[in-house]
Protein backbone atom coordinates (compact mmCIF):
# COMPACT_ATOMS: atom_id res chain seq x y z
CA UNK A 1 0.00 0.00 0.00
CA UNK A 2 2.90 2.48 1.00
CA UNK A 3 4.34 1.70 -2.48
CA UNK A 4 1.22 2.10 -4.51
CA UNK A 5 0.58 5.83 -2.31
CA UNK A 6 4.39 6.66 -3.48
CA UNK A 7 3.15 5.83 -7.57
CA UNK A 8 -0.10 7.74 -7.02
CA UNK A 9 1.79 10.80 -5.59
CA UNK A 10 4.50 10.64 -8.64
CA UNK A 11 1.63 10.60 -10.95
CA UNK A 12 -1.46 13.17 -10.24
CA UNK A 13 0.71 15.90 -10.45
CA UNK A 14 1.12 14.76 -14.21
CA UNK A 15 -2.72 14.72 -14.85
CA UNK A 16 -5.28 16.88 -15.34
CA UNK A 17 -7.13 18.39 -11.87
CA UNK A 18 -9.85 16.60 -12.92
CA UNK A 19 -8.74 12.87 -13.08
CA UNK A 20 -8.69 10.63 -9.76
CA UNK A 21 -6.33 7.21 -9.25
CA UNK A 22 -7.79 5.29 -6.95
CA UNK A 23 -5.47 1.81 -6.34
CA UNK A 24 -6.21 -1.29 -4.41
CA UNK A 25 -4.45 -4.38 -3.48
CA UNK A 26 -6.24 -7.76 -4.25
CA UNK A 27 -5.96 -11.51 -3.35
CA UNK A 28 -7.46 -11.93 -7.36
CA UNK A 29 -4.61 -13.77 -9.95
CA UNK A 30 -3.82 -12.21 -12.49
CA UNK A 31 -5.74 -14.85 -14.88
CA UNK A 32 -9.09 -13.72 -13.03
CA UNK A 33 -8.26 -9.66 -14.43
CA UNK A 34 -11.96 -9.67 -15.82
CA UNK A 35 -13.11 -9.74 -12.12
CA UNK A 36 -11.42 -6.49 -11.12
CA UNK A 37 -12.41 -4.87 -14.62
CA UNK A 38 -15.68 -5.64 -13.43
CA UNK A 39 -15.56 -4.40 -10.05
CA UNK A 40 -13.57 -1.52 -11.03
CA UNK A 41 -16.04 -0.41 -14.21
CA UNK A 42 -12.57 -0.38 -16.17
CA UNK A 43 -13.16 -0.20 -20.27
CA UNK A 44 -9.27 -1.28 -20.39
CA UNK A 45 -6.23 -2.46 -18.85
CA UNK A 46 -3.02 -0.53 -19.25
CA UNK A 47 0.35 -2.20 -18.34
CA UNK A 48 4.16 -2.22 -18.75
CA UNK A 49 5.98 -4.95 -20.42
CA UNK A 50 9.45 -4.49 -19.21
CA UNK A 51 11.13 -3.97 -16.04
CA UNK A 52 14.86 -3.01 -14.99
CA UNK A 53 16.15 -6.49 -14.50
CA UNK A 54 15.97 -9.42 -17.31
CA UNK A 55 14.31 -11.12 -14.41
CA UNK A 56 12.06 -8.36 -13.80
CA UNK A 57 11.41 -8.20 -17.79
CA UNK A 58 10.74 -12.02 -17.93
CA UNK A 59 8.05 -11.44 -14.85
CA UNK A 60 6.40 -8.21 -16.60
CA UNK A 61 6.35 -9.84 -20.03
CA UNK A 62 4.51 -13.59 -18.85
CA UNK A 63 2.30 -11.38 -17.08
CA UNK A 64 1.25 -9.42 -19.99
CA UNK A 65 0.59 -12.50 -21.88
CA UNK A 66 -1.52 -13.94 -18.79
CA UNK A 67 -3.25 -10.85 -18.44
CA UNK A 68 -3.83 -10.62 -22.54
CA UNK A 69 -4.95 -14.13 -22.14
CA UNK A 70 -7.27 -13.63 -19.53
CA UNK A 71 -9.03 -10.30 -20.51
CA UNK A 72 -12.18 -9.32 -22.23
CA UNK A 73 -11.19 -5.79 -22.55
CA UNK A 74 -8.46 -4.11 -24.49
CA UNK A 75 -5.00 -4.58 -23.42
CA UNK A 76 -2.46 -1.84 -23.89
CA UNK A 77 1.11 -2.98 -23.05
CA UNK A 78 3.86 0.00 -22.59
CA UNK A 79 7.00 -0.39 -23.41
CA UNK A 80 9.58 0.59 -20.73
CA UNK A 81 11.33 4.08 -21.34
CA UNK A 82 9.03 5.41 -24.24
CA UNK A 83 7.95 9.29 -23.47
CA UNK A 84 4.80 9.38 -23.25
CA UNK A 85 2.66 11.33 -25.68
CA UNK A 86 -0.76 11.27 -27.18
CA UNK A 87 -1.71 9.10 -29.66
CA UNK A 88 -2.58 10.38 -32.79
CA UNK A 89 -2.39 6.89 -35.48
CA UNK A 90 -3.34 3.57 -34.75
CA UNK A 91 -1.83 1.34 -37.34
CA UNK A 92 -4.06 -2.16 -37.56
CA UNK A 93 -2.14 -4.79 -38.04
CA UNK A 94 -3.25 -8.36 -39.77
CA UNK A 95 -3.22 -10.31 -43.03
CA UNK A 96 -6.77 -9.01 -44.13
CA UNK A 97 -7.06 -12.19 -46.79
CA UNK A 98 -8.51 -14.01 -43.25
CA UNK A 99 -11.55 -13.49 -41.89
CA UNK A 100 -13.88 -15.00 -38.94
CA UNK A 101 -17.13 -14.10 -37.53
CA UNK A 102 -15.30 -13.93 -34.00
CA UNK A 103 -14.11 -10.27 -35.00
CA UNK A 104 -14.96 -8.38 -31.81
CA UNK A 105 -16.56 -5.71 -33.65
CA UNK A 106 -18.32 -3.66 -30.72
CA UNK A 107 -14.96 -3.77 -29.01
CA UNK A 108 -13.28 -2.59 -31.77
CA UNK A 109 -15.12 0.17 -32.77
CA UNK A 110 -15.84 1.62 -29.67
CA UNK A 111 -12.08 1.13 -29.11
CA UNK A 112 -11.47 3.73 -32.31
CA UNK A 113 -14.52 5.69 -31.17
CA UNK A 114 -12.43 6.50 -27.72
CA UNK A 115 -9.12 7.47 -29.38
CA UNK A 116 -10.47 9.52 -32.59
CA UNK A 117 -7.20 9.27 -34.42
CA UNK A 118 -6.59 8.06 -38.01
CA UNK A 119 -6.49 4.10 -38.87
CA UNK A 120 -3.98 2.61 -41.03
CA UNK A 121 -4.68 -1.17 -41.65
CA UNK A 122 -1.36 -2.74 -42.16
CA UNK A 123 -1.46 -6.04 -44.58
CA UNK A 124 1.86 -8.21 -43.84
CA UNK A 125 2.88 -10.86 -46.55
CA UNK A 126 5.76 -12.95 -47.66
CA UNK A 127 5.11 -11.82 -51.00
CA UNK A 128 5.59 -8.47 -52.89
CA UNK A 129 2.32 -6.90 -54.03
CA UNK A 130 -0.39 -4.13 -53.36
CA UNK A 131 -3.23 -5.26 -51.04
CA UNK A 132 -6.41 -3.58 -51.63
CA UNK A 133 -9.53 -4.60 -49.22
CA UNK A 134 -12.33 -4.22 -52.75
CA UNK A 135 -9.88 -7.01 -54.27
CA UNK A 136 -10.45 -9.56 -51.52
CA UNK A 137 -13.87 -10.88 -50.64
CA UNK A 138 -12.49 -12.05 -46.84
CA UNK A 139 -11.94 -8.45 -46.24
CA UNK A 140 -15.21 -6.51 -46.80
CA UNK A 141 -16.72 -7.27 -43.75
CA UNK A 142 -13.85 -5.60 -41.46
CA UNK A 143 -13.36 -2.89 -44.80
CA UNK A 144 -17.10 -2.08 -43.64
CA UNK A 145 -16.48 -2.22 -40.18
CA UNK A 146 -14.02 0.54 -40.62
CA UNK A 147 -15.76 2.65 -42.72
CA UNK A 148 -16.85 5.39 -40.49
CA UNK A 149 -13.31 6.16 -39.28
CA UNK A 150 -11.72 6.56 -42.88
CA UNK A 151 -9.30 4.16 -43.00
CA UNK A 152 -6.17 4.04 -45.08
CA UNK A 153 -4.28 0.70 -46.62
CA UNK A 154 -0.86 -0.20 -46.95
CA UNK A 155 0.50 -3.65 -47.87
CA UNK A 156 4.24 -4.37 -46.92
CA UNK A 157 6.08 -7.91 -47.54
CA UNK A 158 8.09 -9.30 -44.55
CA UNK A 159 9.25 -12.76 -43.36
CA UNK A 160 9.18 -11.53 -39.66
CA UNK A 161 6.08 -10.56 -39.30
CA UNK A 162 6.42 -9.15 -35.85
CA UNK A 163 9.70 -7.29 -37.20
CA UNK A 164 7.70 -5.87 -40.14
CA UNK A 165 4.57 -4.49 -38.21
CA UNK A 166 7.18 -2.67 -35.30
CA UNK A 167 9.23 -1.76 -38.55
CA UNK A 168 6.25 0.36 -40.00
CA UNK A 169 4.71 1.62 -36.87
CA UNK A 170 8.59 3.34 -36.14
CA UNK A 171 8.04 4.82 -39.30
CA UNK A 172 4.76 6.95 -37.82
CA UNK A 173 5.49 9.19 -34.87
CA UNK A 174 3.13 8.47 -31.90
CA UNK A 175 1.25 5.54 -33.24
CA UNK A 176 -0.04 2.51 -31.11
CA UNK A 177 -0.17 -0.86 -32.77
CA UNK A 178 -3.31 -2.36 -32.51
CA UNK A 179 -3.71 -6.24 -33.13
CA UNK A 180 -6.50 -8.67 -32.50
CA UNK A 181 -5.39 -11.81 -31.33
CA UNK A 182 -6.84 -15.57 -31.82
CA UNK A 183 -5.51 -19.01 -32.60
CA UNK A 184 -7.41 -19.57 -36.16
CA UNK A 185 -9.20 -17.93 -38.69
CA UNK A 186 -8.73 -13.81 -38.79
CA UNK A 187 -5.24 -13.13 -38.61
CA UNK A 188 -4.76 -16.93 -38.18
CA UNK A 189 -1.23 -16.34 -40.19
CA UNK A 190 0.05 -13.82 -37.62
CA UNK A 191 -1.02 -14.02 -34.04
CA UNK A 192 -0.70 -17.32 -33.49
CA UNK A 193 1.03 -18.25 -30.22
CA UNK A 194 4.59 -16.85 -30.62
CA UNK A 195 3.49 -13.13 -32.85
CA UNK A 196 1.86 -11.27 -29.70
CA UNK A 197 4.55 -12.64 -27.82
CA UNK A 198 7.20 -10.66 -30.14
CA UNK A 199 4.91 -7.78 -30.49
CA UNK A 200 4.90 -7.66 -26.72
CA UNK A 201 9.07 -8.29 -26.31
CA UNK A 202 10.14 -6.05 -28.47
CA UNK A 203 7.68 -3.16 -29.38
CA UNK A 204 9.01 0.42 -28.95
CA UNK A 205 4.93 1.80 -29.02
CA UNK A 206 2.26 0.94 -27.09
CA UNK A 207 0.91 -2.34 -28.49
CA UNK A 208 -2.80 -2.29 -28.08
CA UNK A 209 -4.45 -6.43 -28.14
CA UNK A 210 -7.81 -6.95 -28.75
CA UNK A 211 -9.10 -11.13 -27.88
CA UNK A 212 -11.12 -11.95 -31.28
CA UNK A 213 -14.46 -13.14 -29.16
CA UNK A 214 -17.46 -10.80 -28.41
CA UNK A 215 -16.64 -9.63 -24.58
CA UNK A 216 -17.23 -12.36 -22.29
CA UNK A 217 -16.57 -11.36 -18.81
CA UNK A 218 -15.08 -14.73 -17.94
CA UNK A 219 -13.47 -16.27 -21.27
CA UNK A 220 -12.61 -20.60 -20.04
CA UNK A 221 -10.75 -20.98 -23.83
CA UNK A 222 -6.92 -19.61 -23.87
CA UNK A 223 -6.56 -17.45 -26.44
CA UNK A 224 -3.21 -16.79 -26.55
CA UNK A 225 -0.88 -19.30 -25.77
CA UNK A 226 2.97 -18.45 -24.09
């Protein structure tokens, strides 16, 4: 408690009059996070990825994963050492030939409601070629999806894909990464169980990670896997 009233202190005085922390110690693991988001009225879960020891950074990073796992709200994982600015791209990152009816579309667009920045949908590939969402039929439903926010489309080719996505979103001052994660289907190519991992290891912007199911409060099927 002493330490969390130390973080509090170090913080208000970098936010507005207006916001309140309130903190709380809990007997809950970290693989029952929905019950806190619950209790707490949260609409997402911020945390850091890396500490100051590669013990510390091992610790932070499986519990981002467990806490990724675990969640039915948006996950945004921070980097250690970035300055912290607003937001002002989210770059969308998937292989938009997939598709699945599990997209958590009311999650996702309220998500893009609450940050009102631009969206660029990054396409990753092994192969060299221009991606355009009219040209593949898997892709209209999420092209419709994110309609209203005026989306832009880029198609890059990279065998990393994790390496390619943090490659491009360097490229963008004060973007966020935002990927939806699932074992099959949409995105099925990327985020299986090793990509978020990556994302989450070695990401110099906030990485923002979206499960693929409509929210559930209390989710019984991994969805990641570390």
């Amino acid at each position: 408690m002493q330490a969390l009233t130390e973080q509090t202190n170090s913080l208000q005085g970098q936010l507005p009059v207006d916001i309140t922390i309130n903190y709380r110690t809990d007997t809950n693991l970290l693989n029952e996070i929905s019950i806190v988001a619950i209790e707490e009225s949260a609409i997402m879960i911020v945390m850091g990825t890396t500490g100051k020891s590669k013990l510390e950074e091992m610790v932070a990073g499986s519990s981002a994963m467990l806490v990724c796992k675990n969640s039915y709200l948006p996950v945004v994982l921070v980097p250690d050492g970035i300055a912290l600015e607003p937001i002002n791209n989210i770059l969308l990152a998937g292989d938009m030939k997939e598709t699945d009816e599990t997209l958590p579309t009311e999650q996702l667009t309220n998500l893009l409601e609450l940050f009102n920045v631009p969206v660029s949908v990054l396409h990753v590939e092994k192969e060299e070629g221009d991606f355009s969402p009219s040209g593949v039929p898997e892709a209209l439903r999420l092209n419709k999806l994110l309609q209203p926010f005026n989306p832009t489309y880029q198609s890059i080719k990279n065998d990393d894909t994790a390496r390619g996505i943090l490659d491009a979103a360097k490229q963008q001052p004060a973007t966020a990464v935002l990927v939806i994660a699932k074992h099959y289907g949409f995105l099925s190519g990327l985020f299986h169980q090793s990509i978020t991992k990556q994302l989450a290891s070695n990401t110099t912007v906030p990485l923002i990670v979206l499960q693929t199911k409509e929210a559930e409060p209390f989710p019984e099927i991994p969805l990641l896997e570390i």
